[in-house]
Protein backbone atom coordinates (compact mmCIF):
# COMPACT_ATOMS: atom_id res chain seq x y z
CA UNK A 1 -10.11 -42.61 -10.84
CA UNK A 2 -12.38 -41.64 -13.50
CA UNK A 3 -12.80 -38.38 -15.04
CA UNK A 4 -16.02 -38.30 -14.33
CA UNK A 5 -15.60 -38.79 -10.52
CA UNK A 6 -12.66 -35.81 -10.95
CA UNK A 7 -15.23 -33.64 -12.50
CA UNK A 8 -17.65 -34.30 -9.99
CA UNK A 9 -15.75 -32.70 -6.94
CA UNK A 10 -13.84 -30.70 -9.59
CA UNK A 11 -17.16 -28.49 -10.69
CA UNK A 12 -18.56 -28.14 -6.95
CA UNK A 13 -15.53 -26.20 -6.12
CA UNK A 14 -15.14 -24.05 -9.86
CA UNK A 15 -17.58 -21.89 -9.51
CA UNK A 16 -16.36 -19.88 -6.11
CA UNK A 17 -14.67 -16.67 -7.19
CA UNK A 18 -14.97 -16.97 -10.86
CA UNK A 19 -15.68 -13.71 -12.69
CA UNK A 20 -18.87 -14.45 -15.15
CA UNK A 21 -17.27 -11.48 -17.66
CA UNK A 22 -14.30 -12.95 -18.42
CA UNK A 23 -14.38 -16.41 -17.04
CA UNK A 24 -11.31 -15.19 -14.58
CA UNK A 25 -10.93 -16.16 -11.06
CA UNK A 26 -10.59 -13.10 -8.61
CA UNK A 27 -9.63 -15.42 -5.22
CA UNK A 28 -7.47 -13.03 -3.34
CA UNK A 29 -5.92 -13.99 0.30
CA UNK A 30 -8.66 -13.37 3.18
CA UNK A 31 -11.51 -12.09 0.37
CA UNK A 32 -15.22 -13.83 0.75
CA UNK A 33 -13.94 -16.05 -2.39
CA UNK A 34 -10.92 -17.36 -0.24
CA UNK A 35 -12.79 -17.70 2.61
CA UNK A 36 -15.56 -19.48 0.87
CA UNK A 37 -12.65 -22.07 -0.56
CA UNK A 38 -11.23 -22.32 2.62
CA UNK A 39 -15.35 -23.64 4.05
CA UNK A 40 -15.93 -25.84 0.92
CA UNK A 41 -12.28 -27.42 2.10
CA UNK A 42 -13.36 -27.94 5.57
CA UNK A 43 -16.64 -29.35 4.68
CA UNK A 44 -14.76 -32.00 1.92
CA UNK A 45 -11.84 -32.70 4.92
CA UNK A 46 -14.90 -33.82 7.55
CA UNK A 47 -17.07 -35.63 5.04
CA UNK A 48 -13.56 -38.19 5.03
CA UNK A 49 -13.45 -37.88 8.32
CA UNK A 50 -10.33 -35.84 8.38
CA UNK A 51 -9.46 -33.64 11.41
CA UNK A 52 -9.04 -30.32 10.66
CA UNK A 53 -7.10 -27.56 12.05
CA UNK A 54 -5.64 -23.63 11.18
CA UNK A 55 -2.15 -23.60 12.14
CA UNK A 56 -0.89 -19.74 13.30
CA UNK A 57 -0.59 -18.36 9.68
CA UNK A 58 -3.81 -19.13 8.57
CA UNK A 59 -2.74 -22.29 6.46
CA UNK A 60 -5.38 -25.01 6.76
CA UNK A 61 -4.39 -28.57 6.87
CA UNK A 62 -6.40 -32.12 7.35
CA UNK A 63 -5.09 -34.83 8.62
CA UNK A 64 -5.49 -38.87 8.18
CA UNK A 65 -3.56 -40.12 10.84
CA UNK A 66 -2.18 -38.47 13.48
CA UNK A 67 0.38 -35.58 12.94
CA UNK A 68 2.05 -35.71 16.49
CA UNK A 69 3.18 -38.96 15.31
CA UNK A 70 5.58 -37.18 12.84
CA UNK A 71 7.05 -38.07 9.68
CA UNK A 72 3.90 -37.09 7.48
CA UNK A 73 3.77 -37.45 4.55
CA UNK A 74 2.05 -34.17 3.07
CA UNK A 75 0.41 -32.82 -0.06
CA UNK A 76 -1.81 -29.79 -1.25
CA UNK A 77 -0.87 -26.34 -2.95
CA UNK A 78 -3.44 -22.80 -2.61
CA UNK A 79 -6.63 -21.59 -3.51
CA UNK A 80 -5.63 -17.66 -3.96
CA UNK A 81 -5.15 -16.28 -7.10
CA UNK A 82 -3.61 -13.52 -9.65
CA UNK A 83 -6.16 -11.20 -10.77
CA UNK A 84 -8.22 -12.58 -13.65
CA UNK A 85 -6.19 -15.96 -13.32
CA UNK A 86 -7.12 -19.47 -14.25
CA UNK A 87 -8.87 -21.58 -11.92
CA UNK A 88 -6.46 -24.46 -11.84
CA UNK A 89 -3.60 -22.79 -10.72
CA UNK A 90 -3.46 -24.23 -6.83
CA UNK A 91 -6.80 -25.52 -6.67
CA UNK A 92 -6.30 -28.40 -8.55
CA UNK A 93 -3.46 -29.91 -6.42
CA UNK A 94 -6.06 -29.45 -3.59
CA UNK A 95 -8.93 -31.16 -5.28
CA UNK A 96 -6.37 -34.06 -6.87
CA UNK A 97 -5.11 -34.56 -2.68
CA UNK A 98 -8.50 -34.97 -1.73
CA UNK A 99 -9.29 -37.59 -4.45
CA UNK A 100 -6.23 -39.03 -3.68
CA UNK A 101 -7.05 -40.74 -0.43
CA UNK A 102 -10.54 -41.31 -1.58
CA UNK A 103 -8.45 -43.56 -3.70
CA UNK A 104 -6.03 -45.03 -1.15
CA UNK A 105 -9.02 -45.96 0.79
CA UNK A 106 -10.90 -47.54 -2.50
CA UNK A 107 -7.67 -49.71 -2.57
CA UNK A 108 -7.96 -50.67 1.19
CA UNK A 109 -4.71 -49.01 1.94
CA UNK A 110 -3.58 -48.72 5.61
CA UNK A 111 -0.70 -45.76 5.81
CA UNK A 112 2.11 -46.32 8.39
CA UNK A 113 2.70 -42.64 8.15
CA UNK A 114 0.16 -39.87 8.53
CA UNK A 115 -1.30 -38.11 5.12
CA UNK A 116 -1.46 -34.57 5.36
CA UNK A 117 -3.66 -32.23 3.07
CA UNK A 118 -2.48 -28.09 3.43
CA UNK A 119 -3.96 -25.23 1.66
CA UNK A 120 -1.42 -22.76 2.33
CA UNK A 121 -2.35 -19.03 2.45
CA UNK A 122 -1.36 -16.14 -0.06
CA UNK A 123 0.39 -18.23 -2.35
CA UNK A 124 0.23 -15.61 -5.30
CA UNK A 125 1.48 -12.35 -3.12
CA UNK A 126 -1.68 -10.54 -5.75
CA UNK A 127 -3.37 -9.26 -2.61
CA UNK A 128 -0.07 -8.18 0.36
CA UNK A 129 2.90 -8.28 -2.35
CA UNK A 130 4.56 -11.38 -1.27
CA UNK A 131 4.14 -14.92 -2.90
CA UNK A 132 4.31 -18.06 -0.70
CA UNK A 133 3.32 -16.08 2.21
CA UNK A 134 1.67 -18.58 4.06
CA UNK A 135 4.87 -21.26 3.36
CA UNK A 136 7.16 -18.71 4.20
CA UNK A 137 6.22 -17.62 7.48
CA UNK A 138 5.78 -21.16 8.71
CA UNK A 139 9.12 -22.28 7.73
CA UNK A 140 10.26 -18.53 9.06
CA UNK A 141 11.57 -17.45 5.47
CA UNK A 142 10.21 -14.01 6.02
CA UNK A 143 10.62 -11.70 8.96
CA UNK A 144 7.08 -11.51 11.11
CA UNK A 145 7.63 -7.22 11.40
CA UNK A 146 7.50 -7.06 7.69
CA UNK A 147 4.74 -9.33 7.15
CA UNK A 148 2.56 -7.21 9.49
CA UNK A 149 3.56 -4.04 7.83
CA UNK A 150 1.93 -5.38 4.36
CA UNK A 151 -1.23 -3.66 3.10
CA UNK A 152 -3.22 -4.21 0.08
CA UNK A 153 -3.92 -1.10 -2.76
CA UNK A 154 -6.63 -0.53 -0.73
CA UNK A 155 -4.86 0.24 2.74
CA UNK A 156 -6.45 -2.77 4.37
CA UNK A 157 -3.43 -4.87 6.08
CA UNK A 158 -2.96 -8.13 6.41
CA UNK A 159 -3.26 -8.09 10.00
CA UNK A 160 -6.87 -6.51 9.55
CA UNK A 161 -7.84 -8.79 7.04
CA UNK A 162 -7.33 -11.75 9.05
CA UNK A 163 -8.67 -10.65 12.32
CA UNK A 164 -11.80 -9.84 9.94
CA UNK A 165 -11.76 -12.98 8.26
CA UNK A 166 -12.28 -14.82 11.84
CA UNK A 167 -8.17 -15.81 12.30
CA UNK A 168 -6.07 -14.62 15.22
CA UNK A 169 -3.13 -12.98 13.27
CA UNK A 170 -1.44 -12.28 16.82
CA UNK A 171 0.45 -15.68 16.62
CA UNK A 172 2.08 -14.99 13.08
CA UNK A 173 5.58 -16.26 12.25
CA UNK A 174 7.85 -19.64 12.90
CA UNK A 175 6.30 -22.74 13.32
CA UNK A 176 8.73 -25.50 13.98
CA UNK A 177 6.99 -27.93 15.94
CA UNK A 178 4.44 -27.85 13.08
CA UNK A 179 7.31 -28.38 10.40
CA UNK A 180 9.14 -31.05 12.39
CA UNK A 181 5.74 -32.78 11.66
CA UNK A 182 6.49 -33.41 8.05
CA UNK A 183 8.78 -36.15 6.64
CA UNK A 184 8.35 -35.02 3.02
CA UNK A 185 5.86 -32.61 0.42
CA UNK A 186 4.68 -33.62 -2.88
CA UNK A 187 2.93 -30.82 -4.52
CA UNK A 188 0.69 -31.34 -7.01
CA UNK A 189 0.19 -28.40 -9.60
CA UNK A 190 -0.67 -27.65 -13.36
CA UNK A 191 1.53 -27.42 -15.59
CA UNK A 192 2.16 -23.47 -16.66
CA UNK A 193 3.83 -24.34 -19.86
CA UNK A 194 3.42 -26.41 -23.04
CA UNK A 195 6.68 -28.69 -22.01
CA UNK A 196 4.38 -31.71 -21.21
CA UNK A 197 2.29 -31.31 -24.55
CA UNK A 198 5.17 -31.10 -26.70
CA UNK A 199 5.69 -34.40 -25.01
CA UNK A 200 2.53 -35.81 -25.30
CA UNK A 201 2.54 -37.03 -21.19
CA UNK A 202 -0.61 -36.14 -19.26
CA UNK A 203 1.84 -36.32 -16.10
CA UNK A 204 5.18 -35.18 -15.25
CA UNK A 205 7.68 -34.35 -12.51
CA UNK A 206 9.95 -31.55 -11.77
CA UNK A 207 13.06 -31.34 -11.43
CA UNK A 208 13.92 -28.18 -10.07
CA UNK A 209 12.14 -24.45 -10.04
CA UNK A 210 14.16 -21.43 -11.35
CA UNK A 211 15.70 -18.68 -9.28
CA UNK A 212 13.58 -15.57 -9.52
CA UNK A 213 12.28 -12.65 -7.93
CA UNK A 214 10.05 -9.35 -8.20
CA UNK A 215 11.68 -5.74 -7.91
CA UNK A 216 9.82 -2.35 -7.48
CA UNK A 217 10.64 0.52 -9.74
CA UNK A 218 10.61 3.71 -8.46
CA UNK A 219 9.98 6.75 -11.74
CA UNK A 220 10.46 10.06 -10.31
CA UNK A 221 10.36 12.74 -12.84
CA UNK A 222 8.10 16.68 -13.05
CA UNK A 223 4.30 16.68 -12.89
CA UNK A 224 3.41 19.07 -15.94
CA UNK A 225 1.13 20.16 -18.20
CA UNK A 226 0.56 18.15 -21.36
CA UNK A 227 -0.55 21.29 -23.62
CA UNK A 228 1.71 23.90 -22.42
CA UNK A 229 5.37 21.98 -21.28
CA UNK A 230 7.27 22.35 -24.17
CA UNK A 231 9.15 18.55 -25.04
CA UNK A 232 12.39 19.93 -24.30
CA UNK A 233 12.01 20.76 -21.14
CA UNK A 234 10.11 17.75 -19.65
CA UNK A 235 11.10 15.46 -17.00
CA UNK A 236 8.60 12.58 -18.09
CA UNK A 237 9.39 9.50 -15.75
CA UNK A 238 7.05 7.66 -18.40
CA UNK A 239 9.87 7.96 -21.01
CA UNK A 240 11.96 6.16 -18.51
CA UNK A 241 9.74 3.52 -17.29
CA UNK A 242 8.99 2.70 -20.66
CA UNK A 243 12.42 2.11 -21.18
CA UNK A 244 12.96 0.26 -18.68
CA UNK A 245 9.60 -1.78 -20.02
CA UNK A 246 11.75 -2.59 -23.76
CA UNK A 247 15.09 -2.88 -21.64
CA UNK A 248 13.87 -5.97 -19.25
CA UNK A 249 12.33 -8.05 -22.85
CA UNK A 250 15.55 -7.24 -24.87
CA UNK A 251 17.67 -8.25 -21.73
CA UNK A 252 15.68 -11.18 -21.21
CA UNK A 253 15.52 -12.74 -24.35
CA UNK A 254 19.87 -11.88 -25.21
CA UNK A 255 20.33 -14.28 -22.07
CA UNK A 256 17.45 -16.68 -22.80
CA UNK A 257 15.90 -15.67 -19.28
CA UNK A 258 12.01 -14.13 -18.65
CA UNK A 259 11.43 -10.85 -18.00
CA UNK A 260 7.55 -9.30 -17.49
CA UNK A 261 6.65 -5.74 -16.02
CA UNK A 262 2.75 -6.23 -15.64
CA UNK A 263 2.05 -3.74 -13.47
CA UNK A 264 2.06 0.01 -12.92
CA UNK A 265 1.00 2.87 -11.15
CA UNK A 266 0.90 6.37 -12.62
CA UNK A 267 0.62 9.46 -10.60
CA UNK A 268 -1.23 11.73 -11.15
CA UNK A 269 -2.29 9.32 -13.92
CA UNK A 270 -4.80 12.26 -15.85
CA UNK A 271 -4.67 12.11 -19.42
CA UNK A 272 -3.50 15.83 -20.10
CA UNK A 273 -0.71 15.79 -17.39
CA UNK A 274 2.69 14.62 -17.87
CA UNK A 275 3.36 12.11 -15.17
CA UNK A 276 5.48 13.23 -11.73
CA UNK A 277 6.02 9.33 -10.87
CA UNK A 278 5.48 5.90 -12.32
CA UNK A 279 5.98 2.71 -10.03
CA UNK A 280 5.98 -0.95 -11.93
CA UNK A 281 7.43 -4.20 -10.45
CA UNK A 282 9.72 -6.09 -12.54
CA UNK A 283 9.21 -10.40 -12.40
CA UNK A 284 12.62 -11.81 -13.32
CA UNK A 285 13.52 -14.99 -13.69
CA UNK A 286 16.22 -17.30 -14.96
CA UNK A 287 17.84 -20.96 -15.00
CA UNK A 288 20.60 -20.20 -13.02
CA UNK A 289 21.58 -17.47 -10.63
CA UNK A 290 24.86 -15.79 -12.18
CA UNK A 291 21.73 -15.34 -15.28
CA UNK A 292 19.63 -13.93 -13.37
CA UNK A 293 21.70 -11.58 -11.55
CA UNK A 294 23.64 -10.22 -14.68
CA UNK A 295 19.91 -10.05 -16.17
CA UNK A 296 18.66 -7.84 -13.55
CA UNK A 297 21.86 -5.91 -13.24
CA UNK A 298 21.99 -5.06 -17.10
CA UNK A 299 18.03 -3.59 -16.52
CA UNK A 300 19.34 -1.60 -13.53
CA UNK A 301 22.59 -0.36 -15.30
CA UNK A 302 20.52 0.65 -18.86
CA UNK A 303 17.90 2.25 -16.88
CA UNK A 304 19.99 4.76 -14.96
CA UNK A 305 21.45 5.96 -17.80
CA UNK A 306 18.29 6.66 -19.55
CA UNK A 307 17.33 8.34 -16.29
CA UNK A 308 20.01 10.67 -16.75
CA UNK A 309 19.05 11.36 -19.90
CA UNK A 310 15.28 11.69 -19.46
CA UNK A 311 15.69 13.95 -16.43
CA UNK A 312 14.38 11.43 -14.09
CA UNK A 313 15.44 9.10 -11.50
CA UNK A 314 15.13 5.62 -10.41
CA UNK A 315 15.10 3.61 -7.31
CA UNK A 316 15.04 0.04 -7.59
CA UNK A 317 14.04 -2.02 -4.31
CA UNK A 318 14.17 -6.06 -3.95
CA UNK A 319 10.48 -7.32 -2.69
CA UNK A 320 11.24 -10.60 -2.65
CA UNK A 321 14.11 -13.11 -3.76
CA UNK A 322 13.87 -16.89 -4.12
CA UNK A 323 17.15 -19.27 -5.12
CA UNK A 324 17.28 -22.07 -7.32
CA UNK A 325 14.97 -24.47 -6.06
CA UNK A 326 16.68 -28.36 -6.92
CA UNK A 327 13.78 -31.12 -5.91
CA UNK A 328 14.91 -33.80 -3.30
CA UNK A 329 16.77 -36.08 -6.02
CA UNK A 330 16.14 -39.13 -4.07
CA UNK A 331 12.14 -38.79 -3.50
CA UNK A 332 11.98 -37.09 -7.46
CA UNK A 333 13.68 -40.85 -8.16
CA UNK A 334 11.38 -42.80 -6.45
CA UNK A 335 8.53 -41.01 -8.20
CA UNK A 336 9.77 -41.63 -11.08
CA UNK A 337 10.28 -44.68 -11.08
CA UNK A 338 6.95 -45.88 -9.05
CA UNK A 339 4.93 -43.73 -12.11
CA UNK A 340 6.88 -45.70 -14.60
CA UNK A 341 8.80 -43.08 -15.58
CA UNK A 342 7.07 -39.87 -16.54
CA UNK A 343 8.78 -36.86 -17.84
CA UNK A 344 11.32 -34.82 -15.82
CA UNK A 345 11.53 -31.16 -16.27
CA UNK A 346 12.37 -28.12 -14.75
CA UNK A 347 9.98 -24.88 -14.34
CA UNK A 348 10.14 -20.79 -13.98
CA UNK A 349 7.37 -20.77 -11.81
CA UNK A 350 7.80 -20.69 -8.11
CA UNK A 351 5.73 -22.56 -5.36
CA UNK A 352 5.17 -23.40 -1.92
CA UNK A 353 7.23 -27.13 -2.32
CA UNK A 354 9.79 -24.39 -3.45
CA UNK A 355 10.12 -22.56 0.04
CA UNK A 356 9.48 -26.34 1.53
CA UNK A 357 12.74 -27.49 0.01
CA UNK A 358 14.57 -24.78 1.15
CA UNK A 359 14.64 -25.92 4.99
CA UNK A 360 15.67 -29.52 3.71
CA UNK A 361 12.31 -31.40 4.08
CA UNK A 362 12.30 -33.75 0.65
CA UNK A 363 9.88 -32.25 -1.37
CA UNK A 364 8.69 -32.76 -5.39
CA UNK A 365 6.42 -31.71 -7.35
CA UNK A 366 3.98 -33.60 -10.11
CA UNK A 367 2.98 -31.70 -13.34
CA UNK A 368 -0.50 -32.36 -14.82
CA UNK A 369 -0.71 -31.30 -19.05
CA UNK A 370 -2.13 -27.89 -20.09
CA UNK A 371 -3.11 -27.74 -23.22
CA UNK A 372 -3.34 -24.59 -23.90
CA UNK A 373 -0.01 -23.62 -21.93
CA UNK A 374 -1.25 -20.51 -20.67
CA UNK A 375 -1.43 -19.58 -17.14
CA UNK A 376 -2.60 -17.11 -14.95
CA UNK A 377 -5.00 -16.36 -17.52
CA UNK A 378 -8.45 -17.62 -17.83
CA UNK A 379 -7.09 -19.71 -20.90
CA UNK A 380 -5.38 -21.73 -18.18
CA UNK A 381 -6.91 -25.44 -18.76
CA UNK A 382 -6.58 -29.35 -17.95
CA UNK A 383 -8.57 -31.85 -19.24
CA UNK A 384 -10.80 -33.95 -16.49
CA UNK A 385 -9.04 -37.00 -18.50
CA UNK A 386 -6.13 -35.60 -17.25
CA UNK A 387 -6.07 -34.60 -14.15
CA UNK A 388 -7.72 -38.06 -13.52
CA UNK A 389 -4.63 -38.97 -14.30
CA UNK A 390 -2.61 -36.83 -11.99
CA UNK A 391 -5.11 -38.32 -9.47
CA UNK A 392 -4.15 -41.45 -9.67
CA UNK A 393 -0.67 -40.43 -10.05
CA UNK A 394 -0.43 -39.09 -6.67
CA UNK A 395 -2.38 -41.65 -4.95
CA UNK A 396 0.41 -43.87 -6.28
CA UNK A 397 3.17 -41.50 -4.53
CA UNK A 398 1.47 -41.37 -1.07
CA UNK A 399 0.66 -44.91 -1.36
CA UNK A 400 4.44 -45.71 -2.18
CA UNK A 401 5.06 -43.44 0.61
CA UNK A 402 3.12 -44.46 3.47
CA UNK A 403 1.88 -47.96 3.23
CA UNK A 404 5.07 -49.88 2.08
């Protein structure tokens, strides 16, 4: 695989979604730039002569061999994205499992087990609130009631936004006899840290995916005016939440854990009013779970009592919740050791081979270098050099995998 043949497929798909201002990618679940993903996908799966099919949760897969057979070996990631994120996050494990078998098929390779190529759905949660959607209600991680009860900020639900986007959401949930299809996952992603160029490895391999989660905070406090209200007697729920803000770092860094608040709603959010309510969402994440939940539980604690101080309350709701992830230890192995034995490391960020692992199928996950180590940021980058080489990387796996 050359970097020039990467780039090739690489820049027909880069452009869709991309905002020209900031050089962001705005590709949220069931918009025109996901749908238009999901058709460039399509058209790449049929030009191999792949078949293609939507399974009940609006993930797309594409098949080289047939899946009834069972044991599959599959790969792929998502094409959604966080608002104003980098273009490589998902994408490029799609791109790289297309290449793949271009490359299996260069090498005259005849699988024993069918390939499998998914682009799973709502990866991010940016759009309905809850990340791995697509993963989650296939392997039934998430209850199908709640998932049709999700609507986006601008009151448009999920169930709407399929049936506009052409899919049938009345079949949503559990998909067994689809899971029972696959033997194993490999996922391939970008790296969203500088671990692998500290190392100086264009490829590496995880070992396991943090426990994490996201929590909504719930500022209730007394709408006022911002001339008049004397300071004494306010009830600002912005004092609180920005508490709460300084809290989560200081926790987070005393217990060498992550903790990020990027988001907020202020009502009535008017510059000369004092606030009546803030709402944020709290991302927390750690290497372990005791960590994590004495991290979140120290937030929780030191934010009531400022509360009580402030005037204010606070409600603080779970949204979503996702163990420590440890990769199949046999399959991570054999990867290792077919790839001549890249770098092993674990990672914060969760994934669909994440919620994959969780019902036992033996899943891992390949890194490709970022140089820049940012992510979900337009800064967000991989060299075509690179993620040549995370090409051929995985065409080794499925190759190991399926023809031998």
């Amino acid at each position: 695989m050359t970097p020039e043949r990467f780039a090739s497929l690489w820049r027909s798909l880069e452009p869709i979604g991309r905002d020209p201002s900031t050089d962001g990618y705005l590709r949220y679940a069931w918009s025109e730039a996901d749908l238009a993903c999901r058709e460039w996908f399509v058209e790449e799966a049929l030009d191999r002569s792949l078949t293609v099919e939507t399974d009940r949760n609006g993930n797309l897969w594409a098949w080289w061999g047939d899946p009834v057979h069972g044991d599959a070996v599959v790969t792929g990631s998502h094409f959604d994205s966080v608002p104003q994120g980098g273009g490589y996050d998902g994408p490029l494990g799609i791109v790289s499992a297309l290449l793949a078998l271009d490359e299996l098929r260069d090498h005259g390779s005849a699988p024993t087990r069918p390939i499998g190529i998914v682009a799973f759905a709502e990866e991010e949660g940016s759009r309905f609130g809850l990340a791995c959607l697509g993963s989650r209600l296939l392997t039934g991680a998430v209850e199908v009631d709640r998932v049709r009860s999700l609507v986006d900020r601008d009151g448009v639900s999920l169930v709407r936004a399929m049936a506009d986007a052409g899919s049938d959401p009345g079949g949503l949930g559990p998909d067994p006899e689809r899971l029972g299809r696959v033997g194993a996952f490999v996922e391939l992603h970008v790296e969203q840290g500088r671990a692998l160029v500290d190392l100086a490895a264009a490829v590496g391999v995880a070992s396991a995916i943090w426990p994490h989660g996201r929590w909504r905070l719930d500022f209730r406090g007394e709408g006022n005016h911002a001339g008049t209200t004397r300071m004494a007697d306010r009830r600002d729920p912005m004092l609180t939440f920005a508490y709460a803000v300084l809290t989560a770092n200081e926790e987070a860094r005393l217990a060498s854990a992550h903790a990020t608040v990027g988001r907020a709603e202020v009502t009535p959010n008017a510059t000369n009013a004092i606030a009546a309510t803030v709402t944020g969402w709290l991302d927390a994440r750690a290497a372990d779970q005791s960590t994590l939940d004495k991290l979140v539980g120290a937030i929780s604690a030191r934010t009531e009592e400022r509360a009580g101080h402030d005037g204010t309350t606070i409600a603080m709701t779970a949204e979503s919740a996702s163990p420590i992830t440890q990769f199949d230890a046999g399959l991570r192995d054999r990867i290792v050791a077919t790839l001549g034995g890249p770098p092993v490391l674990a990672t914060g960020a969760g994934h669909d081979a994440g919620v994959l692992a969780a019902t036992g199928i033996p899943t891992a996950m390949l890194f490709v270098r970022n140089p820049t180590g940012v992510s979900h940021a337009p800064a967000e980058r991989a060299t075509d050099a690179d993620c040549a080489a995370g090409v051929e990387a995985l065409a080794s796996v499925l190759e190991d995998l399926t023809c031998r």
